[in-house]
C-alpha atoms as a PDB file:
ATOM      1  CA  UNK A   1     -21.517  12.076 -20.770  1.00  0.00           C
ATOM      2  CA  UNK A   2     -24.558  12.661 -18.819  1.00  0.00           C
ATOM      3  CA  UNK A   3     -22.805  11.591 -15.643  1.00  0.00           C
ATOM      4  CA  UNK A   4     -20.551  14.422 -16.209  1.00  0.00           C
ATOM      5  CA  UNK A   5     -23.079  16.488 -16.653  1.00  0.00           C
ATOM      6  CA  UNK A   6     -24.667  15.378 -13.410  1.00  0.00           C
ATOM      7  CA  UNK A   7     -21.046  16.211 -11.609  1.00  0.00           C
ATOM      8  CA  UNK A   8     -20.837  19.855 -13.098  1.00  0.00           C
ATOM      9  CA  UNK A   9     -24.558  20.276 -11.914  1.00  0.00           C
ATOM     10  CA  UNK A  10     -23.921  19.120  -8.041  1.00  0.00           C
ATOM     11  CA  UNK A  11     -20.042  20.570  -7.345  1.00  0.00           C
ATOM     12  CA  UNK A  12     -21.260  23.121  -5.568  1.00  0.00           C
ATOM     13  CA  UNK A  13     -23.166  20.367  -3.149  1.00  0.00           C
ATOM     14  CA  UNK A  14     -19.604  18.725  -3.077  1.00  0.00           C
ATOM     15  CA  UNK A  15     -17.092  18.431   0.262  1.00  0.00           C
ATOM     16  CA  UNK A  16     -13.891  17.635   0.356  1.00  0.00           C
ATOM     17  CA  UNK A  17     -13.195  13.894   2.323  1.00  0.00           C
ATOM     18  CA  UNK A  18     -10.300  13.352   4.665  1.00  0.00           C
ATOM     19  CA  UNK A  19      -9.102   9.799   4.684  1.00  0.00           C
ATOM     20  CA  UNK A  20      -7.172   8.761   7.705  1.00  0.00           C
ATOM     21  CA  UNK A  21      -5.185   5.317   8.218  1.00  0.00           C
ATOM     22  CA  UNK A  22      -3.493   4.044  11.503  1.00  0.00           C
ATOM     23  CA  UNK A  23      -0.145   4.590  11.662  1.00  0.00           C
ATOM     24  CA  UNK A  24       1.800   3.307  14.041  1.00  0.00           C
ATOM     25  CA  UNK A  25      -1.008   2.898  16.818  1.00  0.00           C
ATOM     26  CA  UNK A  26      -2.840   6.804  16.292  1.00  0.00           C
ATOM     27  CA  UNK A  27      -5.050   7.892  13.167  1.00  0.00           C
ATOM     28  CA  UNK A  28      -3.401  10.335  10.962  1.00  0.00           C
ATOM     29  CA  UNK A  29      -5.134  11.916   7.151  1.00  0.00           C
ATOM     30  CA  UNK A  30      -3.482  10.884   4.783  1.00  0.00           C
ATOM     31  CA  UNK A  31      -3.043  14.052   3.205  1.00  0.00           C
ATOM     32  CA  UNK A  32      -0.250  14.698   5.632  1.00  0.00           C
ATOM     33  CA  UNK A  33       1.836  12.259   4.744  1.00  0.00           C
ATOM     34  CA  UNK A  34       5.689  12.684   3.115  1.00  0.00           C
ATOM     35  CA  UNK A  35       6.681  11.103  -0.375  1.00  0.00           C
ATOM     36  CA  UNK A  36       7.901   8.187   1.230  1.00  0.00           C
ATOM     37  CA  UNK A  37       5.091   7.229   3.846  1.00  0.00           C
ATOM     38  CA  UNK A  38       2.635   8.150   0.222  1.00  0.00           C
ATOM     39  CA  UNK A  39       4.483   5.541  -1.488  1.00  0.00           C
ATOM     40  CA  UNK A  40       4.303   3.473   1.129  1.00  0.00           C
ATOM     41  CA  UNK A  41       0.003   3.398   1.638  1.00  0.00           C
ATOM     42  CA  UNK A  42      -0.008   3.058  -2.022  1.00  0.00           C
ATOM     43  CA  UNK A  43       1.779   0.022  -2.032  1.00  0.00           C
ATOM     44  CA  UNK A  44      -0.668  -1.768   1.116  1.00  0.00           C
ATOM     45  CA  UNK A  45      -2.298  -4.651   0.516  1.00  0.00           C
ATOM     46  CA  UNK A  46      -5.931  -4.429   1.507  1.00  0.00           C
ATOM     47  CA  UNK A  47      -8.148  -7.714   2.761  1.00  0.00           C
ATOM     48  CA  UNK A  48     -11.866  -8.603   3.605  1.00  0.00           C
ATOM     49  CA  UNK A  49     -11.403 -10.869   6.705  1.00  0.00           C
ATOM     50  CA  UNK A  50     -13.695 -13.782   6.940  1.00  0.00           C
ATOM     51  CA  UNK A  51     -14.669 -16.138   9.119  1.00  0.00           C
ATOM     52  CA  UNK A  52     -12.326 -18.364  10.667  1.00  0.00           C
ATOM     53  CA  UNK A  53     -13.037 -21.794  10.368  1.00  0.00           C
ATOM     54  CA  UNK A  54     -11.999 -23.992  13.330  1.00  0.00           C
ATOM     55  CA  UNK A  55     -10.323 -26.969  13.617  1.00  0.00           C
ATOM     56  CA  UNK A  56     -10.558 -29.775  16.518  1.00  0.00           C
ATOM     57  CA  UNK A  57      -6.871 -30.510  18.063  1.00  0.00           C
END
């Protein structure tokens, strides 16, 4: 509750974020995207890449 509170108090302060993602080799927001290319970043599997480990040949 007082989180919400918080929220209501600050909108004002609040801006509106534009996400992008590369499609196809260029950046695009994701806000323009059609139904199917929505479904379609929805359904992405996201990763953290670590460190490869190598191994002698």
């Amino acid at each position: 509750m007082k989180n919400e509170k918080t929220l209501e108090n600050l909108q004002h302060k609040r801006t509106k974020c534009i996400v992008y993602t590369r499609v196809m080799g260029y950046h695009r927001p994701i806000e323009s995207f059609n139904i199917g290319k929505i479904g379609e970043h929805r359904e992405r599997r996201f990763f953290i890449e670590s460190a490869m480990h190598h191994h002698d040949r």
